[in-house]
Every structure is written in structure tokens, then in C-alpha cells.
C-alpha atoms as a PDB file:
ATOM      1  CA  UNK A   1      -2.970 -60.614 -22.905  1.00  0.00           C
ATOM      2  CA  UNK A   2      -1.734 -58.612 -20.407  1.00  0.00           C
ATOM      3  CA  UNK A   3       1.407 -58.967 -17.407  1.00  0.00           C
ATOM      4  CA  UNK A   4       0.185 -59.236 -13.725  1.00  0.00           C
ATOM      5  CA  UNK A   5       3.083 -59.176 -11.442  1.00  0.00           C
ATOM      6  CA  UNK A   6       2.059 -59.987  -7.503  1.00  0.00           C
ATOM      7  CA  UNK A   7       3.473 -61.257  -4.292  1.00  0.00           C
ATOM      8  CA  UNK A   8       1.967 -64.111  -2.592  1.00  0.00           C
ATOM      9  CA  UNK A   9       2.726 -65.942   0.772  1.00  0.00           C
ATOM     10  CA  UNK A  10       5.529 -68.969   0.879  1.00  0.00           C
ATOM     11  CA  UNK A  11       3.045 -71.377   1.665  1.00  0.00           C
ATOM     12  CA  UNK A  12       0.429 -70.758  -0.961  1.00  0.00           C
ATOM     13  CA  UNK A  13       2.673 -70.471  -3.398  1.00  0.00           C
ATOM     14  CA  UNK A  14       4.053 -73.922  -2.627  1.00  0.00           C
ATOM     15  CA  UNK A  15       1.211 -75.371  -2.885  1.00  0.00           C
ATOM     16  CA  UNK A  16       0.488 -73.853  -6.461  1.00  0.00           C
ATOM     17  CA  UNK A  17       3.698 -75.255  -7.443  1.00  0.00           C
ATOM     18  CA  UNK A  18       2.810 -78.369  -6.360  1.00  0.00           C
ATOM     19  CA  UNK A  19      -0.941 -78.663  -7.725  1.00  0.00           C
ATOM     20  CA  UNK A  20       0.165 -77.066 -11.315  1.00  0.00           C
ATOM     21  CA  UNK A  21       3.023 -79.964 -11.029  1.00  0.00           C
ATOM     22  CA  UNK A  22       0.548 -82.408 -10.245  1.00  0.00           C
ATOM     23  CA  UNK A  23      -2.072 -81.425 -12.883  1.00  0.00           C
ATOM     24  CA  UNK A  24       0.784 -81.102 -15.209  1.00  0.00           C
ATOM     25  CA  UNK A  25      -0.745 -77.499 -15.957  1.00  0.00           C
ATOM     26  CA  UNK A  26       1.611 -73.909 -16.295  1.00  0.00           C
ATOM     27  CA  UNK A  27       1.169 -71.994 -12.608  1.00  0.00           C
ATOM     28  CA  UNK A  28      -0.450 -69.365 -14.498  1.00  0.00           C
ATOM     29  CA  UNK A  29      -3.023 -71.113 -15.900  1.00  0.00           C
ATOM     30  CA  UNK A  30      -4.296 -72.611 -12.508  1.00  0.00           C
ATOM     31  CA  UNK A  31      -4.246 -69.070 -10.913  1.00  0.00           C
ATOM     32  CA  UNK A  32      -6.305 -68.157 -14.039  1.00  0.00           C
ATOM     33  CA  UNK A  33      -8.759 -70.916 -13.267  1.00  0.00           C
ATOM     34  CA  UNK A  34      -8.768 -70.810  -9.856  1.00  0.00           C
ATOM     35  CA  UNK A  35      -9.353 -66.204 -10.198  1.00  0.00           C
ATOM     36  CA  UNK A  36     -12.306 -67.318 -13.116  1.00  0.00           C
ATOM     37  CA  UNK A  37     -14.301 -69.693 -10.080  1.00  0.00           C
ATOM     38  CA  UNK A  38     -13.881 -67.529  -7.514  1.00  0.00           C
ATOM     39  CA  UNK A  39     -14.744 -64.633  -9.502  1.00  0.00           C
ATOM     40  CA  UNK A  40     -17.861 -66.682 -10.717  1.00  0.00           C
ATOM     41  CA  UNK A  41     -19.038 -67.831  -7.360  1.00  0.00           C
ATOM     42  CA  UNK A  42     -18.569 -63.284  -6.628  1.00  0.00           C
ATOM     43  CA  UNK A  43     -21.326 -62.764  -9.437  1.00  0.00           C
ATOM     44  CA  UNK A  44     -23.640 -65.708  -8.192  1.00  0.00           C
ATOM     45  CA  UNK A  45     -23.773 -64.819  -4.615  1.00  0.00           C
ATOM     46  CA  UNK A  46     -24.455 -61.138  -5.989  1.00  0.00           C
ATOM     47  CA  UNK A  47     -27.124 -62.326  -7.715  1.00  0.00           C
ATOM     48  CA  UNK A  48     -28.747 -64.487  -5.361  1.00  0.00           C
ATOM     49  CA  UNK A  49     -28.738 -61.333  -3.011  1.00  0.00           C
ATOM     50  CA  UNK A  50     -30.524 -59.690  -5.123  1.00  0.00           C
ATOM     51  CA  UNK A  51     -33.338 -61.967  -5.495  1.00  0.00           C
ATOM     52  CA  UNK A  52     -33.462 -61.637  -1.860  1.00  0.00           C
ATOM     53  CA  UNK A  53     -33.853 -58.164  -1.900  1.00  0.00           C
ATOM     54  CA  UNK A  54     -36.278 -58.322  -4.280  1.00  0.00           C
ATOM     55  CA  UNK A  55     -38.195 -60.775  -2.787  1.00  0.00           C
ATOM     56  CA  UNK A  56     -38.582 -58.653   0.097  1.00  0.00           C
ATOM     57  CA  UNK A  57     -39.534 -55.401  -1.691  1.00  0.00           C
ATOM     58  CA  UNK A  58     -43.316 -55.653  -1.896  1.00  0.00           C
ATOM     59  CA  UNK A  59     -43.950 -53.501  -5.563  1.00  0.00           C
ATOM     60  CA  UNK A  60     -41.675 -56.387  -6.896  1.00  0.00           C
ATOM     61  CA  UNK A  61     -43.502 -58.920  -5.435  1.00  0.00           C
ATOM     62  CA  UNK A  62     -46.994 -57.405  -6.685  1.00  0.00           C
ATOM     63  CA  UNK A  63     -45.432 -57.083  -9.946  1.00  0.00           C
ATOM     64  CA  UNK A  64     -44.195 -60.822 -10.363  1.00  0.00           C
ATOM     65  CA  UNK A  65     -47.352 -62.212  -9.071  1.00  0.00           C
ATOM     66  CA  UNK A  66     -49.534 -60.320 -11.957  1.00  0.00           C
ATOM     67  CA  UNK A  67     -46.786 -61.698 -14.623  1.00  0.00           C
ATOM     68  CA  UNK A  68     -47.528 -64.861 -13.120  1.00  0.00           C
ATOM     69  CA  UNK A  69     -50.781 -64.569 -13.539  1.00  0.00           C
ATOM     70  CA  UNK A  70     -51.183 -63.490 -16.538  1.00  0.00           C
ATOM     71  CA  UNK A  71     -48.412 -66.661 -17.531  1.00  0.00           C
ATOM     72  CA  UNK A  72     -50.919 -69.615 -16.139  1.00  0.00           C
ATOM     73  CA  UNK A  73     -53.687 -67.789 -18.241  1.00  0.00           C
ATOM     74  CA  UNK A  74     -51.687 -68.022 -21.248  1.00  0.00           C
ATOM     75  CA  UNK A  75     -51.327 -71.805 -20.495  1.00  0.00           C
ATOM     76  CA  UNK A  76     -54.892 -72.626 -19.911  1.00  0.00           C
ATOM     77  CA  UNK A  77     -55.878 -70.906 -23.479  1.00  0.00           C
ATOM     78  CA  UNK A  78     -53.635 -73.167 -25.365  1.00  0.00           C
END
């Protein structure tokens, strides 16, 4: 594992003192869990945008709908 050495404001490190107090939990370990969600909810807003974006690119589109096709017909047969 490696060191990370940062600065943060007064305030918001009070209140990390506080919450790791209060959840009985080591400082470091809430900044590692609060980094992990945040860093999560990064990679699903990425990848909702790019459904947008593909949803608005029309070879895509063509392209999903004949998968989709082709996916009911495979459900009628059986």
C-alpha cells in the first residue's frame, strides 16, 4: 500500500475527525471509502454518457435494432 500525504481545509477535516470518531472507523479508511464512491459514481456517469452518445449516433442505433431483431427471433424459435 502506498503513502498519500495531502492538505485539506480546517473544516472538512473536522468533520472527518468527527464522522471516523463516530463510526468508530481509522480517518483513513473513511477517506478511502468515501475516494472508492465518488470515484464509482465518476465511472457511472461516464458510462451513462456514453449510452447517450450512442443513442444518438444513428449506425449504432441501426446496429442495435438488427441485434434486437435477430434476439426476439431467437425467442420465438424456442
Amino acid at each position: 500500500m502506498a503513502v498519500f500525504t495531502s492538505t485539506l481545509p480546517d473544516d472538512l477535516l473536522k468533520r472527518l475527525s468527527e464522522n471516523a470518531k463516530k463510526l468508530s472507523v481509522p480517518k483513513n479508511k473513511l477517506l478511502e471509502r468515501a475516494l472508492n464512491a465518488y470515484l464509482d459514481q465518476i465511472n457511472k456517469a461516464e458510462y451513462a454518457k456514453s449510452y447517450k452518445q450512442f443513442g444518438d449516433d444513428e449506425d449504432i442505433m441501426k446496429a442495435a435494432e438488427e441485434g434486437m431483431s435477430d434476439y426476439y427471433k431467437q425467442i420465438e424459435d424456442q
